[in-house]
C-alpha atoms as a PDB file:
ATOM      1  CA  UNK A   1       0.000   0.000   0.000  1.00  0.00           C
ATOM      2  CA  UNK A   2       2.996   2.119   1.118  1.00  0.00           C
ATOM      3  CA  UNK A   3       4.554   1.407  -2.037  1.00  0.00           C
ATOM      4  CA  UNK A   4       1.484   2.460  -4.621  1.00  0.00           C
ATOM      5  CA  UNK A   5       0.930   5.559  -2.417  1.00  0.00           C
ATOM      6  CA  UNK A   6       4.669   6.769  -3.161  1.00  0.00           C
ATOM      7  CA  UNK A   7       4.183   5.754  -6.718  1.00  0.00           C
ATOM      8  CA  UNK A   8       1.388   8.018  -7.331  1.00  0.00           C
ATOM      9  CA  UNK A   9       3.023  11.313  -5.385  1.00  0.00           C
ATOM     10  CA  UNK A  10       5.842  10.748  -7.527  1.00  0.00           C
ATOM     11  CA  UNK A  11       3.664  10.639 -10.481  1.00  0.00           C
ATOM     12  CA  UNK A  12       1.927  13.630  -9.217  1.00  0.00           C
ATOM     13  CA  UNK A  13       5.321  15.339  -8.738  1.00  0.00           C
ATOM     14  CA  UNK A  14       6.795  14.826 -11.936  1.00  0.00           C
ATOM     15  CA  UNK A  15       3.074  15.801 -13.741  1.00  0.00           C
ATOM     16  CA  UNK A  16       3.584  19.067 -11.587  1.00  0.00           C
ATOM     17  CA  UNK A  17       7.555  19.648 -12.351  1.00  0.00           C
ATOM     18  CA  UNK A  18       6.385  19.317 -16.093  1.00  0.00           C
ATOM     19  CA  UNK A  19       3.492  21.768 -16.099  1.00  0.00           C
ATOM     20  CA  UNK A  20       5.636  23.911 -14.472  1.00  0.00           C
ATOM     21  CA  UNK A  21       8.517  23.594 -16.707  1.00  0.00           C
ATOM     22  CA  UNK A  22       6.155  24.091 -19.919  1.00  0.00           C
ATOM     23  CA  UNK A  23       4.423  27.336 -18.134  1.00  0.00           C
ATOM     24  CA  UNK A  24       7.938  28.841 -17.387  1.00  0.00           C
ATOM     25  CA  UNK A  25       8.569  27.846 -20.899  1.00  0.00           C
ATOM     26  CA  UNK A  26       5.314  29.703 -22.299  1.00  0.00           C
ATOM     27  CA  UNK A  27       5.695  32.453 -20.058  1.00  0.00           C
ATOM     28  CA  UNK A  28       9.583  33.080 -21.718  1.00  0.00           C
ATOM     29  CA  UNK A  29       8.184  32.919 -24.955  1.00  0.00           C
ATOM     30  CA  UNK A  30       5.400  34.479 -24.944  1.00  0.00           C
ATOM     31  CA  UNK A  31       5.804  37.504 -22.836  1.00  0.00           C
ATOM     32  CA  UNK A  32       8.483  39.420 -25.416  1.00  0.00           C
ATOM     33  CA  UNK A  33       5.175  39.185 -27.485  1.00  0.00           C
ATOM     34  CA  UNK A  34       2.900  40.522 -25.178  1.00  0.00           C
ATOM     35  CA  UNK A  35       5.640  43.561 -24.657  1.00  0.00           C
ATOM     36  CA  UNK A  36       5.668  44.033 -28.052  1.00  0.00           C
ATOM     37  CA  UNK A  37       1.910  44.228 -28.384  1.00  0.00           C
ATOM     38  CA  UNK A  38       1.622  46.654 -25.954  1.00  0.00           C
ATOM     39  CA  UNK A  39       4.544  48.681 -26.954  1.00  0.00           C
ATOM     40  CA  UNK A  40       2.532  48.849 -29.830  1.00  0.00           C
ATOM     41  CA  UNK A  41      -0.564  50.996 -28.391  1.00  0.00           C
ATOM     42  CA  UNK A  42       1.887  53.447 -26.777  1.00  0.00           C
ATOM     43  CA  UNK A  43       3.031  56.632 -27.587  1.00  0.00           C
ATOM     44  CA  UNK A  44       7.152  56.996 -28.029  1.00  0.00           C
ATOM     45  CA  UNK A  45       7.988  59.002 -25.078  1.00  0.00           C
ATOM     46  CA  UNK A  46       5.762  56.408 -22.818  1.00  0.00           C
ATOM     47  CA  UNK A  47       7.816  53.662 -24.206  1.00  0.00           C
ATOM     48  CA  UNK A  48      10.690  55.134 -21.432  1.00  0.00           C
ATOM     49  CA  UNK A  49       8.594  55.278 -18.737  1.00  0.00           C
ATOM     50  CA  UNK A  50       9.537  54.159 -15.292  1.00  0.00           C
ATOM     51  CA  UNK A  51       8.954  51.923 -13.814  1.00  0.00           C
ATOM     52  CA  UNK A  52       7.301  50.533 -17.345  1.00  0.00           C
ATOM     53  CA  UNK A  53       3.797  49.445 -17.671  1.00  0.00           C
ATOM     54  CA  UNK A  54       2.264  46.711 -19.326  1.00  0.00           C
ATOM     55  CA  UNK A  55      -1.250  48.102 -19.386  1.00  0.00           C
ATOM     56  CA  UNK A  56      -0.739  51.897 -21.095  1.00  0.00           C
ATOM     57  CA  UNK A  57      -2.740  54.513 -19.828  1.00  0.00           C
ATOM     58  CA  UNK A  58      -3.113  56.443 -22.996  1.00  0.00           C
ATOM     59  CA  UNK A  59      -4.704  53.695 -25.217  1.00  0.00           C
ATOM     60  CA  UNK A  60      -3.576  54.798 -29.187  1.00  0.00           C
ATOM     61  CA  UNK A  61      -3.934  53.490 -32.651  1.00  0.00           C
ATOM     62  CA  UNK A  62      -1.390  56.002 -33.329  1.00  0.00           C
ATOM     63  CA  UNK A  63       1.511  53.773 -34.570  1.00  0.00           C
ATOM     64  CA  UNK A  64      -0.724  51.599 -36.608  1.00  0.00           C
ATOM     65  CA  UNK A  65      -2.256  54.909 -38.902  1.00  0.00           C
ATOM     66  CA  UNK A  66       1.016  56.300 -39.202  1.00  0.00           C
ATOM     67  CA  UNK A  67       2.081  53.173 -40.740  1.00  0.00           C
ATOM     68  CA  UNK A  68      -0.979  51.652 -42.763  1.00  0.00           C
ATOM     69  CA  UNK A  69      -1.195  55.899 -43.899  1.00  0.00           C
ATOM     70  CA  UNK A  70       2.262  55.878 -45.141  1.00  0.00           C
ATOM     71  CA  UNK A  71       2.530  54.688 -49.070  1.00  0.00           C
ATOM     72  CA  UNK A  72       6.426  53.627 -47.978  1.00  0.00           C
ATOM     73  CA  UNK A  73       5.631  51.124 -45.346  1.00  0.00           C
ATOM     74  CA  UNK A  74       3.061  50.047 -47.080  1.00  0.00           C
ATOM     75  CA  UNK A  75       5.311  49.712 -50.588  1.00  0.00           C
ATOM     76  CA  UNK A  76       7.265  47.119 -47.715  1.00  0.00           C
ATOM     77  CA  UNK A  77       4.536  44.603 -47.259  1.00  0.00           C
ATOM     78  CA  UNK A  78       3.645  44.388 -50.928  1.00  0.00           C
ATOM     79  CA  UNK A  79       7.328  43.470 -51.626  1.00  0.00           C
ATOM     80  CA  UNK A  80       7.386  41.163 -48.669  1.00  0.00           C
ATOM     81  CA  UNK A  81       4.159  39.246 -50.657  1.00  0.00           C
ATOM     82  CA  UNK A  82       5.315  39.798 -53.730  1.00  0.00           C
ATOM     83  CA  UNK A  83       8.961  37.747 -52.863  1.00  0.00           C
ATOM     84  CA  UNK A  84       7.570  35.274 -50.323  1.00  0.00           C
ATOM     85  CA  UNK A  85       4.492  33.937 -52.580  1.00  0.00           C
ATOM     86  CA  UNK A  86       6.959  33.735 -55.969  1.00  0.00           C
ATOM     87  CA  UNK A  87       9.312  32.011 -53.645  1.00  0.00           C
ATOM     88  CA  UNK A  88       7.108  29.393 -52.160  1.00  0.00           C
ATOM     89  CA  UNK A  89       5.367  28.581 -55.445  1.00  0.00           C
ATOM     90  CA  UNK A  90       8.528  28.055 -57.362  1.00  0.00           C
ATOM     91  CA  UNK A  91      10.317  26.139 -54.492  1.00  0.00           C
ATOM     92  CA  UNK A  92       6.971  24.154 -54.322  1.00  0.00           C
ATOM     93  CA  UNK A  93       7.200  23.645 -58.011  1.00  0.00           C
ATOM     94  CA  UNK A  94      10.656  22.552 -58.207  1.00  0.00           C
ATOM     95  CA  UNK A  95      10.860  20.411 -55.128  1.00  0.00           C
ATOM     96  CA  UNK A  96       8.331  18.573 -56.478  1.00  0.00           C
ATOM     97  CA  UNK A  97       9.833  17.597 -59.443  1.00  0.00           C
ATOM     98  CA  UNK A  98      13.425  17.151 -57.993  1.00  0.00           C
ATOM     99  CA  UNK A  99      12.072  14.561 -54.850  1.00  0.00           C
ATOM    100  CA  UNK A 100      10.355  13.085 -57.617  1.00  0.00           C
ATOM    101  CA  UNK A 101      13.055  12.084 -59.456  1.00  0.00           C
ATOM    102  CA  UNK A 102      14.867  11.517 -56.113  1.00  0.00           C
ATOM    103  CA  UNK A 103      12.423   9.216 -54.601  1.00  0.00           C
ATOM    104  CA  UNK A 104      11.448   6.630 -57.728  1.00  0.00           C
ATOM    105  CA  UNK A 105      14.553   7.380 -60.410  1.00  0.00           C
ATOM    106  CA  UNK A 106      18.153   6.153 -59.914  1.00  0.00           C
ATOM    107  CA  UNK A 107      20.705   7.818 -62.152  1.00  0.00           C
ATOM    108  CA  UNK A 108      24.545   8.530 -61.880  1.00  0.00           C
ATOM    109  CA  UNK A 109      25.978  10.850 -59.089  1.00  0.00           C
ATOM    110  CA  UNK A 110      22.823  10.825 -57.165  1.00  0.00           C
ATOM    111  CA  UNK A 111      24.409  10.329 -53.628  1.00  0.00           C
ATOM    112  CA  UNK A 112      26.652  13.002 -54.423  1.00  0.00           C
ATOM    113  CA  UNK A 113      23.769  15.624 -55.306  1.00  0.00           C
ATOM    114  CA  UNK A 114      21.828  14.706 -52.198  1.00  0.00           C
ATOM    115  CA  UNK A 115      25.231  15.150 -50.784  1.00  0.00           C
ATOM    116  CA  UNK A 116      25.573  18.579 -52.277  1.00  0.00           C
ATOM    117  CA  UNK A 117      21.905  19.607 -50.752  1.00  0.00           C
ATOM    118  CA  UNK A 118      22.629  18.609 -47.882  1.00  0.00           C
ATOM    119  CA  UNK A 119      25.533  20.667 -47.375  1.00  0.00           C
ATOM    120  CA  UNK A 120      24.048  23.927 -49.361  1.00  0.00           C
ATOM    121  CA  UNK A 121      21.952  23.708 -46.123  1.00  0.00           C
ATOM    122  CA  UNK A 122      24.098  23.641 -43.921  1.00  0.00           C
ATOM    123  CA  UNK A 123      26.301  26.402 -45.133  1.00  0.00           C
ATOM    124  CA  UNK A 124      26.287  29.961 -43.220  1.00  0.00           C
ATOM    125  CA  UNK A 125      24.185  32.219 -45.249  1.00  0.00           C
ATOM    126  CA  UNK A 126      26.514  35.139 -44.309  1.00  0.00           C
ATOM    127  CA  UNK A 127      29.383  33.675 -45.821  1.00  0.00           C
ATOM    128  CA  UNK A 128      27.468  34.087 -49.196  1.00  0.00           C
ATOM    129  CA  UNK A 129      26.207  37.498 -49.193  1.00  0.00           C
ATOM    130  CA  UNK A 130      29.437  38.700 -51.211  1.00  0.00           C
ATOM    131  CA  UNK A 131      29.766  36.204 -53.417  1.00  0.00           C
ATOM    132  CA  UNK A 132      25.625  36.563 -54.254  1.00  0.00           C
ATOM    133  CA  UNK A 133      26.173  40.589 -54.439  1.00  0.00           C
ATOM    134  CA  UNK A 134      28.675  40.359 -56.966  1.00  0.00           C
ATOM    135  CA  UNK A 135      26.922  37.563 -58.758  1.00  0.00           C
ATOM    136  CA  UNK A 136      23.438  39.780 -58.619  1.00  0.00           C
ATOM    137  CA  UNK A 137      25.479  42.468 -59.477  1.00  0.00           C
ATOM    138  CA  UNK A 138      26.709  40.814 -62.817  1.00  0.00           C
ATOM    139  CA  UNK A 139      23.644  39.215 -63.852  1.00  0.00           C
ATOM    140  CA  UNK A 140      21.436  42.784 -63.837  1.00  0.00           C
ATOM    141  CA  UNK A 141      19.417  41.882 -61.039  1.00  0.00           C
ATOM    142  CA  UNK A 142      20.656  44.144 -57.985  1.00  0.00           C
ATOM    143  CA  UNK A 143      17.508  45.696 -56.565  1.00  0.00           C
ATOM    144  CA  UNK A 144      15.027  43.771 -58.663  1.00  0.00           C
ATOM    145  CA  UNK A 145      12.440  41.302 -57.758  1.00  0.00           C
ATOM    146  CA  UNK A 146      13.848  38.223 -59.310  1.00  0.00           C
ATOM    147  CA  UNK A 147      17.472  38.993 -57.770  1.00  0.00           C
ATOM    148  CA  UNK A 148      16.006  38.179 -53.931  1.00  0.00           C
ATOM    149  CA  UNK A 149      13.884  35.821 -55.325  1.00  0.00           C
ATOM    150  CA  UNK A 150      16.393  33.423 -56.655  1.00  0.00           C
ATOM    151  CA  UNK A 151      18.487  34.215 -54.257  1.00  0.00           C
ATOM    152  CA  UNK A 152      15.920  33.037 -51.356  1.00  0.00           C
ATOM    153  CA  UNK A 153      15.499  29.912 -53.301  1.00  0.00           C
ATOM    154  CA  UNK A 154      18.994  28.931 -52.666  1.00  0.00           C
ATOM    155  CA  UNK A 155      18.185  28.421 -48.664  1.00  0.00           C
ATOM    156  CA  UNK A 156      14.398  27.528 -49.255  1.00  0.00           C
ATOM    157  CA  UNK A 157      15.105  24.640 -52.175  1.00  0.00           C
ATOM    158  CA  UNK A 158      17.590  22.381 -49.981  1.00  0.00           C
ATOM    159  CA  UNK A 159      14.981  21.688 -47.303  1.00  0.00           C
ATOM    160  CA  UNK A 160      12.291  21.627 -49.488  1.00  0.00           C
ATOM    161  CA  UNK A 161      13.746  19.178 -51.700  1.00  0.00           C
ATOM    162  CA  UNK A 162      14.417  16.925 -48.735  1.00  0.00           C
ATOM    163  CA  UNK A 163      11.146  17.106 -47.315  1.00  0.00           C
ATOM    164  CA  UNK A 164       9.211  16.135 -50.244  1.00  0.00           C
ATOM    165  CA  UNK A 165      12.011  13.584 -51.447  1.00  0.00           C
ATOM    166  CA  UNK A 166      11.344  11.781 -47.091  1.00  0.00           C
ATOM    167  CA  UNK A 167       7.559  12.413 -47.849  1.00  0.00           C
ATOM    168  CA  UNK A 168       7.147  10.455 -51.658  1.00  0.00           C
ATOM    169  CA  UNK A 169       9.362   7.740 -50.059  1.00  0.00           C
ATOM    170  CA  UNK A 170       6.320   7.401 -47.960  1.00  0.00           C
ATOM    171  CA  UNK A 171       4.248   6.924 -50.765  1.00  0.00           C
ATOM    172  CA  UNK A 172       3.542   3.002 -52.280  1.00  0.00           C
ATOM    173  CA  UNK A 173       5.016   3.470 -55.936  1.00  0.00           C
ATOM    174  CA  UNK A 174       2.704   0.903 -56.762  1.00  0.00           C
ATOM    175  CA  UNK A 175       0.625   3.934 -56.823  1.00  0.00           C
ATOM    176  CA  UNK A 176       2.376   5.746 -59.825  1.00  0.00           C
ATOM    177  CA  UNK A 177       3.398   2.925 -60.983  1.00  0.00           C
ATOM    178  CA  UNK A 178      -0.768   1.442 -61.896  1.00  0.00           C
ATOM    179  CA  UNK A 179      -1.050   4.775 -63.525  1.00  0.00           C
ATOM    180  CA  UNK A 180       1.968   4.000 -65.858  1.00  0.00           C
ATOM    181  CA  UNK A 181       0.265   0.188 -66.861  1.00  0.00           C
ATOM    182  CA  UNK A 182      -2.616   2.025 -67.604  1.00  0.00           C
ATOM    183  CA  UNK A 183      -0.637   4.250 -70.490  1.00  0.00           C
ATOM    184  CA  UNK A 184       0.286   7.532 -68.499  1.00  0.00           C
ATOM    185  CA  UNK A 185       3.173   8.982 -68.730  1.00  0.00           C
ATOM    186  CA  UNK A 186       5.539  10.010 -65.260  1.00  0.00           C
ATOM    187  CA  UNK A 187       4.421  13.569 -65.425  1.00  0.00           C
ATOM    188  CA  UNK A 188       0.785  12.353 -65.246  1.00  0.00           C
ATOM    189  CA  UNK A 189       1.340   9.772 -62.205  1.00  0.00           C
ATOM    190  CA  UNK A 190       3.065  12.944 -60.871  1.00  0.00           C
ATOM    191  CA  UNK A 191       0.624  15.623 -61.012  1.00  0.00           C
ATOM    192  CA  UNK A 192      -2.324  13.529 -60.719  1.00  0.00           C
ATOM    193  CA  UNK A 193      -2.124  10.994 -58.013  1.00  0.00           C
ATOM    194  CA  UNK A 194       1.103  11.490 -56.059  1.00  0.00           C
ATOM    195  CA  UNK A 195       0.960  15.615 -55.432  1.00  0.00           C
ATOM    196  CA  UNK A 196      -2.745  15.455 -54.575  1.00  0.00           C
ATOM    197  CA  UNK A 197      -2.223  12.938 -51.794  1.00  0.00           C
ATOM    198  CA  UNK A 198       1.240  14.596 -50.700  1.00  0.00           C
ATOM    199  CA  UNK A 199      -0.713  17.768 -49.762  1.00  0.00           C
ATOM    200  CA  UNK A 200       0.056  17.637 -46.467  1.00  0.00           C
ATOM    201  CA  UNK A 201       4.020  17.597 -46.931  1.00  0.00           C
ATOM    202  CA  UNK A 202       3.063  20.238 -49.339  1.00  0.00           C
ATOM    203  CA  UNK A 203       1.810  22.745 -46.468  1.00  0.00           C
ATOM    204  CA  UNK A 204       4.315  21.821 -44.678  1.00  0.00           C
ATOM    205  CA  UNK A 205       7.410  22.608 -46.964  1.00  0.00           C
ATOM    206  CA  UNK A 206       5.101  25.666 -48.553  1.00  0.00           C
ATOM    207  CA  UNK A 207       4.574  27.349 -44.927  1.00  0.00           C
ATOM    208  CA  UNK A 208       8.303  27.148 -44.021  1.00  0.00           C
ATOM    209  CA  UNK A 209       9.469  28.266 -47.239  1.00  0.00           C
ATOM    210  CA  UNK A 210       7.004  31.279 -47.026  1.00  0.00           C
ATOM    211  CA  UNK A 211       8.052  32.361 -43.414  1.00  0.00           C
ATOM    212  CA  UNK A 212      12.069  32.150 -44.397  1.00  0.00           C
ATOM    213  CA  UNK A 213      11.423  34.393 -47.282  1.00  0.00           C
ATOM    214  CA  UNK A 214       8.704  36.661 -45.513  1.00  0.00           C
ATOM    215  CA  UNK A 215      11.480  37.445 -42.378  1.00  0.00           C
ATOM    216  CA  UNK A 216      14.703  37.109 -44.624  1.00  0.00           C
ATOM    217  CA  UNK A 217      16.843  40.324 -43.777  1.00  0.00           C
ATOM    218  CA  UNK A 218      20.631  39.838 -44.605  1.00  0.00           C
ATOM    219  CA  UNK A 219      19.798  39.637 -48.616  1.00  0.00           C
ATOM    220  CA  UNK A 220      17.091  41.871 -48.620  1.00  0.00           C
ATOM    221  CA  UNK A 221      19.500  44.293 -47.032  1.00  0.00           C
ATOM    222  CA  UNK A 222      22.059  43.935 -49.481  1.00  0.00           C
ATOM    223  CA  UNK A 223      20.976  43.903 -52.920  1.00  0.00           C
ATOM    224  CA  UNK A 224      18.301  46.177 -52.770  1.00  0.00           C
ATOM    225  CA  UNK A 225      18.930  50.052 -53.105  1.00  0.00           C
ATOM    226  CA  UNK A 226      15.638  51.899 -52.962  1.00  0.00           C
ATOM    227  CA  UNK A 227      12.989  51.638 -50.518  1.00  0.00           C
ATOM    228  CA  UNK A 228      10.486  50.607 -53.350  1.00  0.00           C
ATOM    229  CA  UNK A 229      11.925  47.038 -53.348  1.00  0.00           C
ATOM    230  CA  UNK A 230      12.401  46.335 -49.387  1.00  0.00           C
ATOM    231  CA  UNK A 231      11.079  44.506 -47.771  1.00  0.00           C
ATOM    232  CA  UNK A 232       9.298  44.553 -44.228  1.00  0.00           C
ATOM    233  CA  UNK A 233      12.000  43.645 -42.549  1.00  0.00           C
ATOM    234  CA  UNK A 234      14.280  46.114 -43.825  1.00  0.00           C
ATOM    235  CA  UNK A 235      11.311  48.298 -43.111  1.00  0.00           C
ATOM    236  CA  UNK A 236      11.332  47.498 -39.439  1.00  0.00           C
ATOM    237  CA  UNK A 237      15.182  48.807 -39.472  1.00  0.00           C
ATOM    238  CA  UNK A 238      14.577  51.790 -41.296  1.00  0.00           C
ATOM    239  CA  UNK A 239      12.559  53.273 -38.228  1.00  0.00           C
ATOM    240  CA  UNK A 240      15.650  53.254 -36.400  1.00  0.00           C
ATOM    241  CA  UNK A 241      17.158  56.617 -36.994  1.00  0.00           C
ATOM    242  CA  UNK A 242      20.273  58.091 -36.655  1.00  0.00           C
ATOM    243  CA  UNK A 243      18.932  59.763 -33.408  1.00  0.00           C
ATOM    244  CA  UNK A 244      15.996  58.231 -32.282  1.00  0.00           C
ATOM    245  CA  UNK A 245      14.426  55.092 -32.154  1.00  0.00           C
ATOM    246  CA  UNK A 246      10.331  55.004 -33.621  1.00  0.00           C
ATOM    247  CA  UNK A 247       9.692  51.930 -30.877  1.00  0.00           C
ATOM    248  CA  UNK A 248       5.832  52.256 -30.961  1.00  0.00           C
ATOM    249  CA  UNK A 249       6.467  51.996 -34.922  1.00  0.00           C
ATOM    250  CA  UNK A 250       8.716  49.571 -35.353  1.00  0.00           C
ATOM    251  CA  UNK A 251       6.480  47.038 -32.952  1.00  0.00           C
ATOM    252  CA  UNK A 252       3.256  47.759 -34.495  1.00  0.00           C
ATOM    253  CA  UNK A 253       5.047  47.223 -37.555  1.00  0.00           C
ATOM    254  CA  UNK A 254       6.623  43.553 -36.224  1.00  0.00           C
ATOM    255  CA  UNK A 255       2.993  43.069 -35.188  1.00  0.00           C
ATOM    256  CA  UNK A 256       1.761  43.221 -38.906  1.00  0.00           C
ATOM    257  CA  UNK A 257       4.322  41.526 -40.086  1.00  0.00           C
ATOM    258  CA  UNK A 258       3.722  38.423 -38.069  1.00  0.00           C
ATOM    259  CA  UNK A 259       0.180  38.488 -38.683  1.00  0.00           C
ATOM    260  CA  UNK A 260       0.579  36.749 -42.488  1.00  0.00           C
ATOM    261  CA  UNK A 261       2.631  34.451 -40.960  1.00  0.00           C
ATOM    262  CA  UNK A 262       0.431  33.511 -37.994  1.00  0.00           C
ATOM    263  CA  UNK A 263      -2.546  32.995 -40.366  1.00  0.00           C
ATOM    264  CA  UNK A 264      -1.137  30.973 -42.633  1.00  0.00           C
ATOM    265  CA  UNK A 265       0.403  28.265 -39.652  1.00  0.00           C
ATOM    266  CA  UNK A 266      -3.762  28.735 -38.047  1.00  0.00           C
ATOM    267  CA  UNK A 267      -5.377  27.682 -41.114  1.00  0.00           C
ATOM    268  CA  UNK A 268      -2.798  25.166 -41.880  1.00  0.00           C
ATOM    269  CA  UNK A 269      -2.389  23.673 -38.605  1.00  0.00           C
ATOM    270  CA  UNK A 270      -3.233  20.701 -38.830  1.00  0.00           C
ATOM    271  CA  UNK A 271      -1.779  19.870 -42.329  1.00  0.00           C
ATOM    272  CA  UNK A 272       1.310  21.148 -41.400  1.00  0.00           C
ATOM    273  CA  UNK A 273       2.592  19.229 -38.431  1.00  0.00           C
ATOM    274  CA  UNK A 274       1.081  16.100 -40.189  1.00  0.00           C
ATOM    275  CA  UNK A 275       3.445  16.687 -43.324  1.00  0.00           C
ATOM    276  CA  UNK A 276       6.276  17.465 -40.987  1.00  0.00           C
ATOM    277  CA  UNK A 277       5.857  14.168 -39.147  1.00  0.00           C
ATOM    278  CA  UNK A 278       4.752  12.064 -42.047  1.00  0.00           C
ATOM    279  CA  UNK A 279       7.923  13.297 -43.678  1.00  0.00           C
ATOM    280  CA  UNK A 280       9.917  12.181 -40.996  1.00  0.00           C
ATOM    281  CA  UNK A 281       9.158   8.102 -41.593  1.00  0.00           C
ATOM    282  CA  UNK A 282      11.052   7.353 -44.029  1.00  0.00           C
ATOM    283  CA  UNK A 283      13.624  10.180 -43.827  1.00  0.00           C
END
């Protein structure tokens, strides 16, 4: 009796040392977010105050006109879209077809090309940004939409092409494979049967790809010149000037910035943890 009485406290202790673990956890997480929503209603100079409130007295929308009112921050988030939804499509579009080949082809050097993804991944983006500036630089493209667009595609298309390659291993090619008896060609047991059941790694790949373009800053810094091609990141820096700092701006404008983001992991919740994990089998 003794012995299932201790059992349970120390089943009831360790439930307790986790829930508090995960709300000390929540609390670190979260609360930079909360700060940053309610920097957000504040005006500057109440930003300083001391001892600092969480709750602001003077309640203002202020730092939200200024910035949906201003044709330059708003020229920020259009770019942001613009680069983020031509990245994910095309990533999407050539993942597809590259894990495709990956997952039901064998052909010469393929080891070393999967080797060669691998590493592209893991390779320091900052170690690139002169090579990639003098590369833009040749090629026309400094400050022009398809310069940061390729140019995302480079960190986007490594994981991509690994996800979807783990996630059609997961796939029966007996599936493809009855289309092809039946007379179709690849591209049809492609586009027809395996991509409409692989929409789940789909999300997936397409939500991380969009938030990696959406809050890339180092390239969007450097090869872009004029404010009518940043981005909202770069945006978000701009408001720091040489002698003061916009803080009420710069978090409502984090705030808007986060909320494409958000939406698209809410609607896609479900989808996208399923892709993740289903993509993780057969790695």
């Amino acid at each position: 009796m003794i012995t299932v009485l201790t059992r349970k406290r120390r089943r009831l202790g360790a439930k307790i040392a986790v829930l508090a673990g995960l709300c000390v956890g929540a609390a670190f997480a979260g609360l930079p977010v909360v700060w940053m929503l309610s920097t957000s209603f504040k005006t500057n100079g109440e930003v300083f105050q001391v001892p600092p409130r969480l709750i602001t007295e003077n309640f203002s929308f202020d730092a939200y006109e200024t910035i949906l009112t201003d044709e330059t921050q708003l020229r920020f988030f259009v770019n942001s879209y613009i680069v983020a939804l031509a990245v994910t499509v095309l990533t999407l579009f050539v993942a597809i077809l590259a894990a495709y080949g990956f997952s039901r082809y064998n052909f010469p050097l393929k080891r070393s090309i999967n080797a060669v993804i691998v590493t592209v991944q893991a390779v320091p983006p900052i170690t690139l940004v002169i090579p990639y500036f003098g590369l833009v630089v040749a090629l026309g493209l400094y400050n022009t939409y398809p310069g940061l667009i390729l140019t995302h595609m480079v960190f986007t298309l490594p994981y991509a092409i690994i996800m979807m390659t783990a996630y059609f291993n997961t796939l029966p090619r007996e599936l493809d494979e009855s289309v092809k008896v039946d007379g179709a060609s690849s591209w049809t047991a492609l586009w027809r049967i395996l991509v409409p059941i692989s929409v789940p790694g789909l999300v997936a790949v397409g939500v991380y790809t969009f938030m990696i373009s959406w809050n890339e800053y180092l390239f969007a810094l450097t090869l872009t010149r004029t404010d009518d091609m940043r981005t909202v990141p770069i945006g978000i820096q701009l408001l720091m000037g040489q002698h003061s700092y916009e803080w009420n701006q710069m978090m409502a404008m984090s705030i808007l910035g986060s909320i494409p983001v958000l939406v698209l992991f809410l609607l896609f919740q479900r989808r996208f943890i399923g892709g993740l994990t289903s993509g993780a089998v057969k790695a």
